[in-house]
N, C-alpha and C. Protein backbone atom coordinates (compact mmCIF):
# COMPACT_ATOMS: atom_id res chain seq x y z
N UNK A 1 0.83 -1.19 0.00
CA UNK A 1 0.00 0.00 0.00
C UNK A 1 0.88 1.25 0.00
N UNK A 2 0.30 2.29 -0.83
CA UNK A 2 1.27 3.51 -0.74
C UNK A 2 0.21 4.73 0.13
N UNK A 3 1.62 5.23 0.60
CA UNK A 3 0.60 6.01 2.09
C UNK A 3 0.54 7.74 0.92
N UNK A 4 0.59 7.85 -0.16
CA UNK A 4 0.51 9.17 -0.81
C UNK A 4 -0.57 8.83 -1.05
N UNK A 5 -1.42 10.52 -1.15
CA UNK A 5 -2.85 11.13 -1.59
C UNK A 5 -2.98 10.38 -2.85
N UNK A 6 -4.54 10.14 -3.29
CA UNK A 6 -4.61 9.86 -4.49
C UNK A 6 -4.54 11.29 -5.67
N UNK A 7 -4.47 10.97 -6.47
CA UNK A 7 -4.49 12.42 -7.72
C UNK A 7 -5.58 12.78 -7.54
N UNK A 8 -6.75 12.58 -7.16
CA UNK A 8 -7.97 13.07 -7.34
C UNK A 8 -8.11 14.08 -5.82
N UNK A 9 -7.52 13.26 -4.66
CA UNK A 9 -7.58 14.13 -3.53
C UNK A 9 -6.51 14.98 -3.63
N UNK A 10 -5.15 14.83 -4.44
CA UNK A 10 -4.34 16.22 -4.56
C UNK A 10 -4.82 16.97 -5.21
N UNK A 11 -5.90 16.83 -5.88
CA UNK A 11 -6.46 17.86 -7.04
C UNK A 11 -7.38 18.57 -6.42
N UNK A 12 -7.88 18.36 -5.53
CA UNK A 12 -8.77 18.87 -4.88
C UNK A 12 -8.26 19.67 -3.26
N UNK A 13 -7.28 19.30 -3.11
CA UNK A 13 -6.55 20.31 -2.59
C UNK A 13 -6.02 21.77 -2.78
N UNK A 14 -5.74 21.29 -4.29
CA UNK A 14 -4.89 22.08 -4.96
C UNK A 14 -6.22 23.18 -5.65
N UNK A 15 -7.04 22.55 -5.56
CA UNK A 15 -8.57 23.74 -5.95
C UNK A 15 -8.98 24.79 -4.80
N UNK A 16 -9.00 23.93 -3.93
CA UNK A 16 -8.99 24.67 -2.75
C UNK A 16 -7.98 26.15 -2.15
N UNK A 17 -6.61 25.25 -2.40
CA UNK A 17 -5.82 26.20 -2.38
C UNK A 17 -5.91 27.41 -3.64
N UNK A 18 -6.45 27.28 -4.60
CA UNK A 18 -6.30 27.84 -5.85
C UNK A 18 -7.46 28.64 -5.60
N UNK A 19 -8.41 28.40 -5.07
CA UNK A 19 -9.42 29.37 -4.96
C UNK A 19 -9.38 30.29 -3.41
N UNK A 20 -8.44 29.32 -2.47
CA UNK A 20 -8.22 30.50 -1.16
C UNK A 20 -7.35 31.65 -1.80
N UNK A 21 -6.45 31.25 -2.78
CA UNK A 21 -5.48 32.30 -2.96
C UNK A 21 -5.88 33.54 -3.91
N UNK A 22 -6.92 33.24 -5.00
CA UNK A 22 -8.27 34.05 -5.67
C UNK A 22 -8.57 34.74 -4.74
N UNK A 23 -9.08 34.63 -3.31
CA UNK A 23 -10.00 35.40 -2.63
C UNK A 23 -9.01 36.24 -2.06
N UNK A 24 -7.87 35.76 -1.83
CA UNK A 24 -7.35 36.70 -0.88
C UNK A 24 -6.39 37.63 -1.85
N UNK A 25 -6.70 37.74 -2.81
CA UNK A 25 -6.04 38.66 -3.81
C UNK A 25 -7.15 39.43 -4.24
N UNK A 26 -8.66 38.91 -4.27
CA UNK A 26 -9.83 39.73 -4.22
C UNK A 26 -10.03 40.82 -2.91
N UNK A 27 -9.39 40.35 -1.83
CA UNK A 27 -9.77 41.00 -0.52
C UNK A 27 -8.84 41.99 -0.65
N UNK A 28 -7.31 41.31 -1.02
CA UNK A 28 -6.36 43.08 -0.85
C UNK A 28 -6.65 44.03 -2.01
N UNK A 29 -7.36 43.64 -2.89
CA UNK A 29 -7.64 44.16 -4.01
C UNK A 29 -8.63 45.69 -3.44
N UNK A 30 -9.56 45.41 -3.11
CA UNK A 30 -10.31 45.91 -2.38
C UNK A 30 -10.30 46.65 -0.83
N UNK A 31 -9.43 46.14 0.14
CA UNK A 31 -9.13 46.77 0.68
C UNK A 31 -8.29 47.82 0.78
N UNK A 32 -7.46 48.00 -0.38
CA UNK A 32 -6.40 49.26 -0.88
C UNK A 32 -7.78 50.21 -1.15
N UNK A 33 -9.08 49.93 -1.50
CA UNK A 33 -10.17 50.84 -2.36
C UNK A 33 -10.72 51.46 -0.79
N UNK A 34 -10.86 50.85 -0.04
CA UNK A 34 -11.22 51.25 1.32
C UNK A 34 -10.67 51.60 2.24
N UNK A 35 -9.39 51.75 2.48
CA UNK A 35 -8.57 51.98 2.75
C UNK A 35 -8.16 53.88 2.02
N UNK A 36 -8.48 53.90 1.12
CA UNK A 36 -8.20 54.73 0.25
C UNK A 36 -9.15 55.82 0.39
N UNK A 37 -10.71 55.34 0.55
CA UNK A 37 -11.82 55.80 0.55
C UNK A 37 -12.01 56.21 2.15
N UNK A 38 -11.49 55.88 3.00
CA UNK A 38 -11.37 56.14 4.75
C UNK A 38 -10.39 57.58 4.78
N UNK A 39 -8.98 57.48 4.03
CA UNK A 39 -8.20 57.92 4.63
C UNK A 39 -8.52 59.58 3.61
N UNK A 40 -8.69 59.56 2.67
CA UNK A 40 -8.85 60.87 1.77
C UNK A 40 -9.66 61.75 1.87
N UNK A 41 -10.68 61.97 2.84
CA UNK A 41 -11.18 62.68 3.72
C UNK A 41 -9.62 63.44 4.67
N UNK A 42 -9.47 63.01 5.03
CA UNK A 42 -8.14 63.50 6.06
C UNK A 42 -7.67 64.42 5.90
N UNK A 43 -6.83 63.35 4.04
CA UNK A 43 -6.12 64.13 3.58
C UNK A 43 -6.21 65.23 2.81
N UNK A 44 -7.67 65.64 2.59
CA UNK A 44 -7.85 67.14 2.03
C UNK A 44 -8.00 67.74 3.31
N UNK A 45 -8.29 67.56 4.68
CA UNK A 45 -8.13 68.44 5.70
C UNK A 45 -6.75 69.09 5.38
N UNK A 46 -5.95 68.41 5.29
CA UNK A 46 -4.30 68.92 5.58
C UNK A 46 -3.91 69.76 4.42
N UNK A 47 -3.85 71.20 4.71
CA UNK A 47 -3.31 72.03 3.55
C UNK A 47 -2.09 72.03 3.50
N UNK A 48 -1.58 71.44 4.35
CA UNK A 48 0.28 71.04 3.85
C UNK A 48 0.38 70.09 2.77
N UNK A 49 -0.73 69.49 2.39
CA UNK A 49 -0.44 68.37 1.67
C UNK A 49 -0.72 68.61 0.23
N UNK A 50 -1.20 70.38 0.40
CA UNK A 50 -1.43 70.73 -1.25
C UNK A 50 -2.78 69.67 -1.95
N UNK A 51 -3.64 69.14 -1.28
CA UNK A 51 -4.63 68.43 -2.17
C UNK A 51 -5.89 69.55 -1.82
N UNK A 52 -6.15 69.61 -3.29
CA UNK A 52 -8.15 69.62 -2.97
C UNK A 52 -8.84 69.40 -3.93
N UNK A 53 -10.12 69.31 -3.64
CA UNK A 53 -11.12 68.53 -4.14
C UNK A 53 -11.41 68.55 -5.45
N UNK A 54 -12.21 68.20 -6.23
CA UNK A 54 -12.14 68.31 -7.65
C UNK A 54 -13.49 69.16 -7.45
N UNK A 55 -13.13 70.41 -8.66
CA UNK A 55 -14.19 71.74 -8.92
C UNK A 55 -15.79 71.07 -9.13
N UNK A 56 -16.31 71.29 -8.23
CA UNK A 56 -17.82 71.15 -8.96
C UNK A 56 -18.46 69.87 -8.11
N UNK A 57 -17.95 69.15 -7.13
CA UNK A 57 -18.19 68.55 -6.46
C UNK A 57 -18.49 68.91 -4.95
């Protein structure tokens, strides 16, 4: 008897892993957008920082 996974249960590992690593490239993806969307409020407070808002908004 051989004590290795069959191909069908490494494959299905390997889906698993293949789709945890999808999500978590979906999550930082998105959290740079929120992250972004939190902090830029702030940063038009700060007139050292030379930003402001776009005309007409």
């Amino acid at each position: 008897m051989s004590s290795s996974p069959s191909p069908s249960a490494r494959g299905g590992r390997l889906a698993v892993l293949a789709v945890g690593l999808c999500w978590l490239a979906v999550l930082f993806d998105g959290l740079d957008m929120f992250v972004y969307g939190s902090v830029l409020p702030h940063m038009l407070e700060q007139k050292a920082l030379g930003l402001t808002p776009r005309p007409g908004r």
